[in-house]
Protein backbone atom coordinates (compact mmCIF):
# COMPACT_ATOMS: atom_id res chain seq x y z
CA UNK A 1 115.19 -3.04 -97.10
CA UNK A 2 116.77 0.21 -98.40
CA UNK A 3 114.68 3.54 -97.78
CA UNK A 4 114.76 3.66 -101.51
CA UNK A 5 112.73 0.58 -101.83
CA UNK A 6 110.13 1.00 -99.06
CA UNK A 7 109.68 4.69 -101.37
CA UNK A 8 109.03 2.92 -104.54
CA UNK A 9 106.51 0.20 -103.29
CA UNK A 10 104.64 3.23 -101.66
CA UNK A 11 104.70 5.15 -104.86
CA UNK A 12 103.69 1.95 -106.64
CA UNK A 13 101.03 1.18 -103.77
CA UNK A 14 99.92 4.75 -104.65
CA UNK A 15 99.74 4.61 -108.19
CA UNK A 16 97.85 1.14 -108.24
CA UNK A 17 95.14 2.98 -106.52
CA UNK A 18 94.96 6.06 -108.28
CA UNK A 19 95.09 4.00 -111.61
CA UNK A 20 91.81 1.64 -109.99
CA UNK A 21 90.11 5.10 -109.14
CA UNK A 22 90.89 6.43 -112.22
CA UNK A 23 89.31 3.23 -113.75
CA UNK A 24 86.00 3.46 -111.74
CA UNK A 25 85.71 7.28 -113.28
CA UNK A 26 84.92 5.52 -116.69
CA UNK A 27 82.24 3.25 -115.82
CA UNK A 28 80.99 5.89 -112.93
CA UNK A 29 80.88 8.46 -116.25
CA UNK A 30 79.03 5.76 -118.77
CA UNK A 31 76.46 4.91 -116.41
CA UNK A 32 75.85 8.01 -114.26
CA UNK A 33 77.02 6.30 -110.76
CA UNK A 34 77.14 8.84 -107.97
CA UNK A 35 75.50 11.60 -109.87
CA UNK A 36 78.26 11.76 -112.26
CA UNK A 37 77.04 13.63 -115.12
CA UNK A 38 78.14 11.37 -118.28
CA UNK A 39 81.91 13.19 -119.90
CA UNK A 40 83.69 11.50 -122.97
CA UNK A 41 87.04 12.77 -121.53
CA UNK A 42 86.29 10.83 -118.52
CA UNK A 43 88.66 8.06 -119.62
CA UNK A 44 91.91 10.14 -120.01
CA UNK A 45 93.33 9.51 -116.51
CA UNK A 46 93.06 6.13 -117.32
CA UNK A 47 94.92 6.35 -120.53
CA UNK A 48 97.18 8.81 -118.99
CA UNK A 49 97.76 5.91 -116.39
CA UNK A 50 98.80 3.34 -118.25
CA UNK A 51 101.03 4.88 -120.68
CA UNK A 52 103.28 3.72 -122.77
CA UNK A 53 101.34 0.49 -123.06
CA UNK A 54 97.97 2.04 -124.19
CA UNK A 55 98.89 2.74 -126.64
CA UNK A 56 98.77 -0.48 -128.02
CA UNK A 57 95.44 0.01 -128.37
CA UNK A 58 95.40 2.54 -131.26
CA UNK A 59 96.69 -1.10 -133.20
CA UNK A 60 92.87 -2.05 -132.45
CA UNK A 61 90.79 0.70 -133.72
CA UNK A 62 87.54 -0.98 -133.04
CA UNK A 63 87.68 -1.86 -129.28
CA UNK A 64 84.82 -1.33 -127.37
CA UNK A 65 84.60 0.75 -124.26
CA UNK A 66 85.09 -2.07 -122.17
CA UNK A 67 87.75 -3.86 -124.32
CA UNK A 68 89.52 -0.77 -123.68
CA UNK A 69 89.40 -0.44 -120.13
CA UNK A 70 90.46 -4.03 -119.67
CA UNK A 71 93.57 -3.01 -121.79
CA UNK A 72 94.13 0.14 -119.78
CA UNK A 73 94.01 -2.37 -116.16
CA UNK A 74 96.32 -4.77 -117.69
CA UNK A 75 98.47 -1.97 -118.91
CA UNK A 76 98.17 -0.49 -115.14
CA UNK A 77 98.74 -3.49 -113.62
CA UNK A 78 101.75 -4.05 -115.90
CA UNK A 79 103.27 -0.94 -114.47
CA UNK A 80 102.65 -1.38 -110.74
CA UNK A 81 104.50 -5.06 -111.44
CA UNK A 82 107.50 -3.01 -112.81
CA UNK A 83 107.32 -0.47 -110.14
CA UNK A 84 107.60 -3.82 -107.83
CA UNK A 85 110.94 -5.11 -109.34
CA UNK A 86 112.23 -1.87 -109.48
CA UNK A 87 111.32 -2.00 -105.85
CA UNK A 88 113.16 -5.26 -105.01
CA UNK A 89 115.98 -4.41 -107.29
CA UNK A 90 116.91 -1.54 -104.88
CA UNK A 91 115.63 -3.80 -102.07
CA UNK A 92 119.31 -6.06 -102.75
């Protein structure tokens, strides 16, 4: 495996969790978990996280919060998968 590929699935390893954290914020914000006062901008590392695909969602107006967030996970989880082949393409 090239150093460039052990870089990307560490940077895609990375971003995976920051994108889950970021995910928990939303949730953590709604409901109050860990004395987290409740903050409407809560959700923008999320969205920030799973751009360009989120965007997508501004087709579907109405979405709840949770409808959302699903969206922004697949959307996250769509870019850690292309980090991955990206990954395996230099890997070759």
């Amino acid at each position: 495996m090239s150093h460039m590929a052990r870089f990307i699935r560490i940077i895609a390893w990375l971003y995976l969790a920051t994108g889950l954290l970021a995910a928990l914020l939303v949730p953590a914000s709604l409901f109050g978990w860990f004395g987290i006062a409740p903050d409407p901008l809560s959700a923008v590392f999320v969205t920030m996280l799973a751009m360009p695909w989120i965007m997508a969602a501004n087709l579907f107006a109405a979405l709840s919060t949770w409808a959302a967030l699903a969206l922004a996970l697949a959307a996250i989880a769509f870019n850690f998968w292309l980090l991955r082949m990206l990954a395996k393409w230099f890997g070759t």
